[in-house]
Protein backbone atom coordinates (compact mmCIF):
# COMPACT_ATOMS: atom_id res chain seq x y z
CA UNK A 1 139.94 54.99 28.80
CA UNK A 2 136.78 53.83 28.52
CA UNK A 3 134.50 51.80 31.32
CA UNK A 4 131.48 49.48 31.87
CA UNK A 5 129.41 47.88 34.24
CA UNK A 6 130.23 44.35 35.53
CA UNK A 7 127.57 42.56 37.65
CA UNK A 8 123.19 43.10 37.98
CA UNK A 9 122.95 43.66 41.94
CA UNK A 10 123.08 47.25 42.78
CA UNK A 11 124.94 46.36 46.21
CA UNK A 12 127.56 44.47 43.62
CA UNK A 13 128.05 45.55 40.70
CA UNK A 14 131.06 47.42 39.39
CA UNK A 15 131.95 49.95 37.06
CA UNK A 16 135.26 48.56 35.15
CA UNK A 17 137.99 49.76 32.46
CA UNK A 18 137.21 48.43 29.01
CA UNK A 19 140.72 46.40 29.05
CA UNK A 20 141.42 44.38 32.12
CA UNK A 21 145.46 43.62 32.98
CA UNK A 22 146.56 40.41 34.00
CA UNK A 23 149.03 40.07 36.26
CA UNK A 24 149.76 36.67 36.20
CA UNK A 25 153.63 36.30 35.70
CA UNK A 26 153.88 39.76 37.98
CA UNK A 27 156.55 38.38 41.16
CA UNK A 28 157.58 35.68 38.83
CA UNK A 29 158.85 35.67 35.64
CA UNK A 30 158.56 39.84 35.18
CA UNK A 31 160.39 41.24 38.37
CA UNK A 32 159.16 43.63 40.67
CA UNK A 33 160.27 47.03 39.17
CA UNK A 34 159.11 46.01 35.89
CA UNK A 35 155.39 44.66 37.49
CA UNK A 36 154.90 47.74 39.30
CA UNK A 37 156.18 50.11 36.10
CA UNK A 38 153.67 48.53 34.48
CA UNK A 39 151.11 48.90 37.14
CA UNK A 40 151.61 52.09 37.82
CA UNK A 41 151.04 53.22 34.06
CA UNK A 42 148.09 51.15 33.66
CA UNK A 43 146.69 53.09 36.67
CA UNK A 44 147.54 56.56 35.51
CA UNK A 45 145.90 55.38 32.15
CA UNK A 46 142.58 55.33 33.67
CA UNK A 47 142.93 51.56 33.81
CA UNK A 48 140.78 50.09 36.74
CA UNK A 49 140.03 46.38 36.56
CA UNK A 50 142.95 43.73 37.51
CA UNK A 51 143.28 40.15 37.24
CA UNK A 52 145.31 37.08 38.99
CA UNK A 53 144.64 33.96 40.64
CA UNK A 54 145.61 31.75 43.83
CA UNK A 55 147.82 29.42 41.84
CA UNK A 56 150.10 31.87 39.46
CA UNK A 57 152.66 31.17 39.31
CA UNK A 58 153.13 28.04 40.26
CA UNK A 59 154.84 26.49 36.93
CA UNK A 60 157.81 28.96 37.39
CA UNK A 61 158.94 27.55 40.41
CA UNK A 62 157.90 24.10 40.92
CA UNK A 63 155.74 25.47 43.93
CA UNK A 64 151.97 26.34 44.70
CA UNK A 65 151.56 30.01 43.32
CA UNK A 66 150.64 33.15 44.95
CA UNK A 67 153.66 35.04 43.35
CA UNK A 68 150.94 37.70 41.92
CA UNK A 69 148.70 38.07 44.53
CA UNK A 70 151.25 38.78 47.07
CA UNK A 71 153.09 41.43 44.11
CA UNK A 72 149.83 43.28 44.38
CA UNK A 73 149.65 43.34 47.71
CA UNK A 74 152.71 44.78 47.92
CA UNK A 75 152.04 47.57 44.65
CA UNK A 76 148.68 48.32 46.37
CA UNK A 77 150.08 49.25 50.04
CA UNK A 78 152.99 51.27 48.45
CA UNK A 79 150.68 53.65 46.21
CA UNK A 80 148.06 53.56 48.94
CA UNK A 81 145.55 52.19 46.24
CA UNK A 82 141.68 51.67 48.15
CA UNK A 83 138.84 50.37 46.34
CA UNK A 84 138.99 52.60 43.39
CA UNK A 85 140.92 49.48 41.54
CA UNK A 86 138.89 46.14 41.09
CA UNK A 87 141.32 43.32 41.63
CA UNK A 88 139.59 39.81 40.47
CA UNK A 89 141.38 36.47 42.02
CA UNK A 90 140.89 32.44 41.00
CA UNK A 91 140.41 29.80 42.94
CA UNK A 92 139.77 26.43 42.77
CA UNK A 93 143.28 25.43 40.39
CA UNK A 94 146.20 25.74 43.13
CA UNK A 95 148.36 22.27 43.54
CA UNK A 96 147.50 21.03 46.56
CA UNK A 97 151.37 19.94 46.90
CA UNK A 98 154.46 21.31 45.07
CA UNK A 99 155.65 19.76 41.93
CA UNK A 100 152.24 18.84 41.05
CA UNK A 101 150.19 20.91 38.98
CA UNK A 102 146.07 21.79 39.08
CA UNK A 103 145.66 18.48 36.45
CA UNK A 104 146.00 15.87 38.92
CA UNK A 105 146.53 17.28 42.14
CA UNK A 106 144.15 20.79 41.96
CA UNK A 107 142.68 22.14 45.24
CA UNK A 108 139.15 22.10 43.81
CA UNK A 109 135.69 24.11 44.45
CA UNK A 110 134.43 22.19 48.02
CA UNK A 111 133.54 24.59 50.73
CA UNK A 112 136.58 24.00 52.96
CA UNK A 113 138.86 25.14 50.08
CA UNK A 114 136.71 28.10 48.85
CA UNK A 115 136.61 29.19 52.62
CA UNK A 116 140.16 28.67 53.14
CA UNK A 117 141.33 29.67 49.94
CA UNK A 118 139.31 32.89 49.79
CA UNK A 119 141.01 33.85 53.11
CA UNK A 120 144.85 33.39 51.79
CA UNK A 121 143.99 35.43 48.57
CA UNK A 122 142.33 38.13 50.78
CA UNK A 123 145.53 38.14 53.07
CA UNK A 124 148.04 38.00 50.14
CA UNK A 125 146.40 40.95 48.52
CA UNK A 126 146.19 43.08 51.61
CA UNK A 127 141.87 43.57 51.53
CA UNK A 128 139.00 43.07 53.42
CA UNK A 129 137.25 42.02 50.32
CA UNK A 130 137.83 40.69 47.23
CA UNK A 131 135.77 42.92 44.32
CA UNK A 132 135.55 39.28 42.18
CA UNK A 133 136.30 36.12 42.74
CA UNK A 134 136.35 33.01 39.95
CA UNK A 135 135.68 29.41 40.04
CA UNK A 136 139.03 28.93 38.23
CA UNK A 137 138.52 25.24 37.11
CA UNK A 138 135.26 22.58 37.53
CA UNK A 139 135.64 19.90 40.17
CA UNK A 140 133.07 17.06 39.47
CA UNK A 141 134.11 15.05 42.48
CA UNK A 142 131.99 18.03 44.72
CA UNK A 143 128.54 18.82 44.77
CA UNK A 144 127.40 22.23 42.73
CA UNK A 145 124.92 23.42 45.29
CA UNK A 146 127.96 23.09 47.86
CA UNK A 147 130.16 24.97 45.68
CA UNK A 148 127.37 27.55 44.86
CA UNK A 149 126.29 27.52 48.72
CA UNK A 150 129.61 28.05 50.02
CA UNK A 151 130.28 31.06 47.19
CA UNK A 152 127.30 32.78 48.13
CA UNK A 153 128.46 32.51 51.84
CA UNK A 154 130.72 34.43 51.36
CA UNK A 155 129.29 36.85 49.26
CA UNK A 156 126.29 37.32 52.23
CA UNK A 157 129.47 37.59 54.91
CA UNK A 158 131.03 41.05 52.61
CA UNK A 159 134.49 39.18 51.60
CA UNK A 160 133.60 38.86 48.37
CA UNK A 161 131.50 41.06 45.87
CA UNK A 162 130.86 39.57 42.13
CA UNK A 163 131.54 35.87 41.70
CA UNK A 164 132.68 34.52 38.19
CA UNK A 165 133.66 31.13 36.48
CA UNK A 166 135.99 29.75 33.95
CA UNK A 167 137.11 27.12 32.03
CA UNK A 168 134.03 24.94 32.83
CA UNK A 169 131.05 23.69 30.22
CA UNK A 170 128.33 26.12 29.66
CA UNK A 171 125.70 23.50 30.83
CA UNK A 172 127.29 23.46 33.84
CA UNK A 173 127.87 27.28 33.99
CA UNK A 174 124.07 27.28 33.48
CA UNK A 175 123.14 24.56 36.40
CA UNK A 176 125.52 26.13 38.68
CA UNK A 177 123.74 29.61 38.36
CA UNK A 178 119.92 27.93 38.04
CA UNK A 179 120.85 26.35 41.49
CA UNK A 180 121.47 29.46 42.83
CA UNK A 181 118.81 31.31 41.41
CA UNK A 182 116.10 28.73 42.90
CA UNK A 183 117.62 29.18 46.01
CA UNK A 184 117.74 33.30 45.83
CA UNK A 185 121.84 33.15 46.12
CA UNK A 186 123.75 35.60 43.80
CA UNK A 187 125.56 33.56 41.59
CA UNK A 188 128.18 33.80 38.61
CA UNK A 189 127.95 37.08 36.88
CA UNK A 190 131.31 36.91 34.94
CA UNK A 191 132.61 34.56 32.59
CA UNK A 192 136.54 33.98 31.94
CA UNK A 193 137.31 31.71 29.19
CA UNK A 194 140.50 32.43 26.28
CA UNK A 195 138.36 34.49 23.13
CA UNK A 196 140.79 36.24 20.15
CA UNK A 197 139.64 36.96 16.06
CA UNK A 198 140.77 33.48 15.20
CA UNK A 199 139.29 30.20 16.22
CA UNK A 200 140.91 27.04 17.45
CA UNK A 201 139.69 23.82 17.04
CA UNK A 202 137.27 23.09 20.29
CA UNK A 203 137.64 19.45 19.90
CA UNK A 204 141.54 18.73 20.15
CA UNK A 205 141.99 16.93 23.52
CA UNK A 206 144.70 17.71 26.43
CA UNK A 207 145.45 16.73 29.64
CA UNK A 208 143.15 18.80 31.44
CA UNK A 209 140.12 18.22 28.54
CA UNK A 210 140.11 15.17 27.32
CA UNK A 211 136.80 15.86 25.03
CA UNK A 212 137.95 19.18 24.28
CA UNK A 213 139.07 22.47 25.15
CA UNK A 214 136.80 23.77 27.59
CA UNK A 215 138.98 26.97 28.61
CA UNK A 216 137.94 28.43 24.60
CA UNK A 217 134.42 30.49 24.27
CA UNK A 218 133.08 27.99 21.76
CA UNK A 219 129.64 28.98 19.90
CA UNK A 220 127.61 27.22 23.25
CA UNK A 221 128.78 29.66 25.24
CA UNK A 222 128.67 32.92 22.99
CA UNK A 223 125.45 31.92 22.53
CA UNK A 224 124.71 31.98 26.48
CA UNK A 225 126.16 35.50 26.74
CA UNK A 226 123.79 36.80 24.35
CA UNK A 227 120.80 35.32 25.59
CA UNK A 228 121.47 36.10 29.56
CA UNK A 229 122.20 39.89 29.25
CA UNK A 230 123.33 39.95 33.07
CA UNK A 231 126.68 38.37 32.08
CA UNK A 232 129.76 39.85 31.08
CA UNK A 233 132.94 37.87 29.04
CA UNK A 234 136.29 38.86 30.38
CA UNK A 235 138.54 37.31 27.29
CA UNK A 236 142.25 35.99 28.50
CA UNK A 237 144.35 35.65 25.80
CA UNK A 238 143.11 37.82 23.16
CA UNK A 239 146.74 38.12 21.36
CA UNK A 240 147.27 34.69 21.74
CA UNK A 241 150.86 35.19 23.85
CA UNK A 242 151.90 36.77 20.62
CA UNK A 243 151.27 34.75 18.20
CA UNK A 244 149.73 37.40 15.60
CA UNK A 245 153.31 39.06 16.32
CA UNK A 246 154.83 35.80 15.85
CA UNK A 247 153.24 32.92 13.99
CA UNK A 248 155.57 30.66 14.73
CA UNK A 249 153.70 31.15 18.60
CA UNK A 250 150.60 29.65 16.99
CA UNK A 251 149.04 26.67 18.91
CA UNK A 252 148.57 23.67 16.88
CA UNK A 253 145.05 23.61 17.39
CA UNK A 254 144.65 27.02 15.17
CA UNK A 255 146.14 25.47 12.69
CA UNK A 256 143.11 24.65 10.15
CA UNK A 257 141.65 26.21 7.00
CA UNK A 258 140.04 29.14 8.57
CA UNK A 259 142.89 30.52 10.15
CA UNK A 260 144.46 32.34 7.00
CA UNK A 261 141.36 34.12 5.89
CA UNK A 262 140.73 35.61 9.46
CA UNK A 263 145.09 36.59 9.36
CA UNK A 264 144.23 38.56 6.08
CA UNK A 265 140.96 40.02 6.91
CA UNK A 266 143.23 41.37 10.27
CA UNK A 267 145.88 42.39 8.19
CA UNK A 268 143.97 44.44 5.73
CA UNK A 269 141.51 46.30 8.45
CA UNK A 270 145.48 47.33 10.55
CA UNK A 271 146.82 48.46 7.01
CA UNK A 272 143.44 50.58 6.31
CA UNK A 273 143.45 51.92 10.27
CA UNK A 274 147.59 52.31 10.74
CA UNK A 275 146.85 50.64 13.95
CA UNK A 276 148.93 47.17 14.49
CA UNK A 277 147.29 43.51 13.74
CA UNK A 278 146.75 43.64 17.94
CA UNK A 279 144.72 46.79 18.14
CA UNK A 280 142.59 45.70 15.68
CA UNK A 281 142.21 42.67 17.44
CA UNK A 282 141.05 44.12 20.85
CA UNK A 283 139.14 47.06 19.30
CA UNK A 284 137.16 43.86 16.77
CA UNK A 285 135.97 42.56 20.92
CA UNK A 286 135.52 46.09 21.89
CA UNK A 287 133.13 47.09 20.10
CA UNK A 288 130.95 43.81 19.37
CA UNK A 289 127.64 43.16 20.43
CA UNK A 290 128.45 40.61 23.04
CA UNK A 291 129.67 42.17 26.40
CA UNK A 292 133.64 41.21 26.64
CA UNK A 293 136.42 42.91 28.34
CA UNK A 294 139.85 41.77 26.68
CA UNK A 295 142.40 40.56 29.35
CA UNK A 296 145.75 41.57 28.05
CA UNK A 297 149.35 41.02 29.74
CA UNK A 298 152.19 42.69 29.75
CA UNK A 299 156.09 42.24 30.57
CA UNK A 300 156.83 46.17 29.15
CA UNK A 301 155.27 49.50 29.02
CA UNK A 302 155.33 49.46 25.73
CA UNK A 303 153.66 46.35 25.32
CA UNK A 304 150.72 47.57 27.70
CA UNK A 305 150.89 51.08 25.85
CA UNK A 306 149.79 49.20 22.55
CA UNK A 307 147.02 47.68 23.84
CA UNK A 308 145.76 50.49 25.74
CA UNK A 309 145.53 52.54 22.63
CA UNK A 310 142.99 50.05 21.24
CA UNK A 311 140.23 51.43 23.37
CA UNK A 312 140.81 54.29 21.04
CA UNK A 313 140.21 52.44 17.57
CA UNK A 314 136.80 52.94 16.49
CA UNK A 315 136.39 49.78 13.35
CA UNK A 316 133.75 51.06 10.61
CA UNK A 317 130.37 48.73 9.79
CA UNK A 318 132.23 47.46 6.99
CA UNK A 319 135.21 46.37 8.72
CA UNK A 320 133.55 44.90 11.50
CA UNK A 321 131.56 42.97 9.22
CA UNK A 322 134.28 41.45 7.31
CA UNK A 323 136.24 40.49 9.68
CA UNK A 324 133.11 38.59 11.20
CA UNK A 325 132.54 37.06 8.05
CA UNK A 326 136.57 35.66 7.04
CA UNK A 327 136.84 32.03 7.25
């Protein structure tokens, strides 16, 4: 395995895996013995960096989440894992009542909720402190300097370390951290939004984004991660659920003109490397020049054993550079 550094403080910053896990159908859809199978060989891989959120998985049951958080809490007191394992949480996208979802009924990002919901996810995961913690969704109806204020809070009390965001607009990424920066409170360091070789359309409405996907690192926002070198990318989704497995899993809004080119420039780097269409995938992010940290799942060993061996794949200047340029 290889690591980096997450975060600019000294006091805060982390030293992470290259390839985060995300446990977000862990307690829910994948039971127990298969969660902590997986776990457990992430761990022994020299895998160090975690992910969940407040609200998974609330879609599986009709309820409010916490399915994954409280799994963890349960894999970390029965291996007697400390601090040696960065576990990053969400909040902010919980249903505020069952049967609703985070679209019309979220929690949102005002102080009482980060507070509140900071303390459940601390208490569901067993710790004193949680090593990152995301502004899962935006929330327009609350102030940002409350939502920055009450973030930084927190960070200044020692229950949180590094705070991220996701699925929000880079301008408001980039207001959100100039407030904070005026006011001399550490602000977001990490940035969670879905990132994989091929490109959706950014301008296909849904529920949630009715201008657009926001939860997609369009060009605005690659562009802020190169020009603020203090921020790291953690990319959810990379292997799009499967769908370079299985196109038939491809979301309708990859379905344009560029997609085939960037399928065949994939296809012919895995055939030159023996590795599979998904390791070249995570090992094209790897080793970029923008600072990301895939996010992969997993519901097998196996599965997690195949991305794991990307951090492996070194991709020549020449492949690299053509499968930038396909399109």
């Amino acid at each position: 395995m290889k690591y980096r550094t997450i975060g600019s403080d000294p006091a805060r910053r982390r030293e992470v895996s290259v390839i985060a896990l995300g446990a977000m159908l862990m307690g829910s859809r994948t039971d127990e013995k298969t969660s902590f199978a997986v776990l457990d060989r992430y761990v022994e891989a020299g895998g160090t960096f975690i992910d969940t959120s407040d609200n998974y998985a609330f879609w599986e049951d009709g309820g409010q989440g916490g399915q994954s958080e409280e799994l963890l809490g349960r894999w970390r007191r029965s291996r007697g894992i400390g601090d040696e394992i960065v576990i990053a949480t969400k909040l902010g996208a919980r249903p505020l009542a069952a049967g609703t979802s985070y679209v019309d009924n979220p929690e949102g990002l005002s102080a009482k909720v980060i507070r509140e919901s900071s303390e459940r996810s601390r208490e569901r995961l067993g710790v004193d402190r949680l090593d990152l913690l995301y502004a899962h969704i935006d929330d327009p109806t609350v102030p940002q300097r409350e939502t920055v204020e009450a973030f930084a809070a927190l960070v200044a009390e020692g229950t949180v370390g590094l705070l991220g965001v996701s699925n929000q607009a880079a301008w408001r990424v980039e207001r959100a951290r100039a407030i904070a920066a005026a006011s001399e409170l550490p602000g977001y360091e990490v940035l969670q939004y879905a990132h994989s070789h091929l490109r959706p359309r950014t301008d296909v409405p849904d529920d949630m984004f009715p201008d657009g996907s926001l939860g997609h690192a369009g060009p605005d926002l690659l562009t802020y991660l190169r020009a603020e070198p203090g921020l790291t990318m953690v990319a959810y989704s990379p292997l799009l659920k499967g769908a370079y497995v299985r196109p038939d899993r491809l979301p309708s809004d990859f379905d344009h003109p560029g997609t085939p080119p960037r399928l065949a420039a994939l296809h012919d780097v895995a055939r030159e490397t023996g590795a599979t269409v998904n390791q070249v995938v995570l090992a094209w992010q790897l080793g970029g020049s923008l600072p990301i940290v895939p996010l992969v799942g997993a519901s097998s060993v196996a599965q997690l054993e195949e991305s794991l061996a990307a951090a492996d794949l070194e991709l020549t200047p020449d492949q690299r550079s053509r499968l930038d340029a396909a399109h």
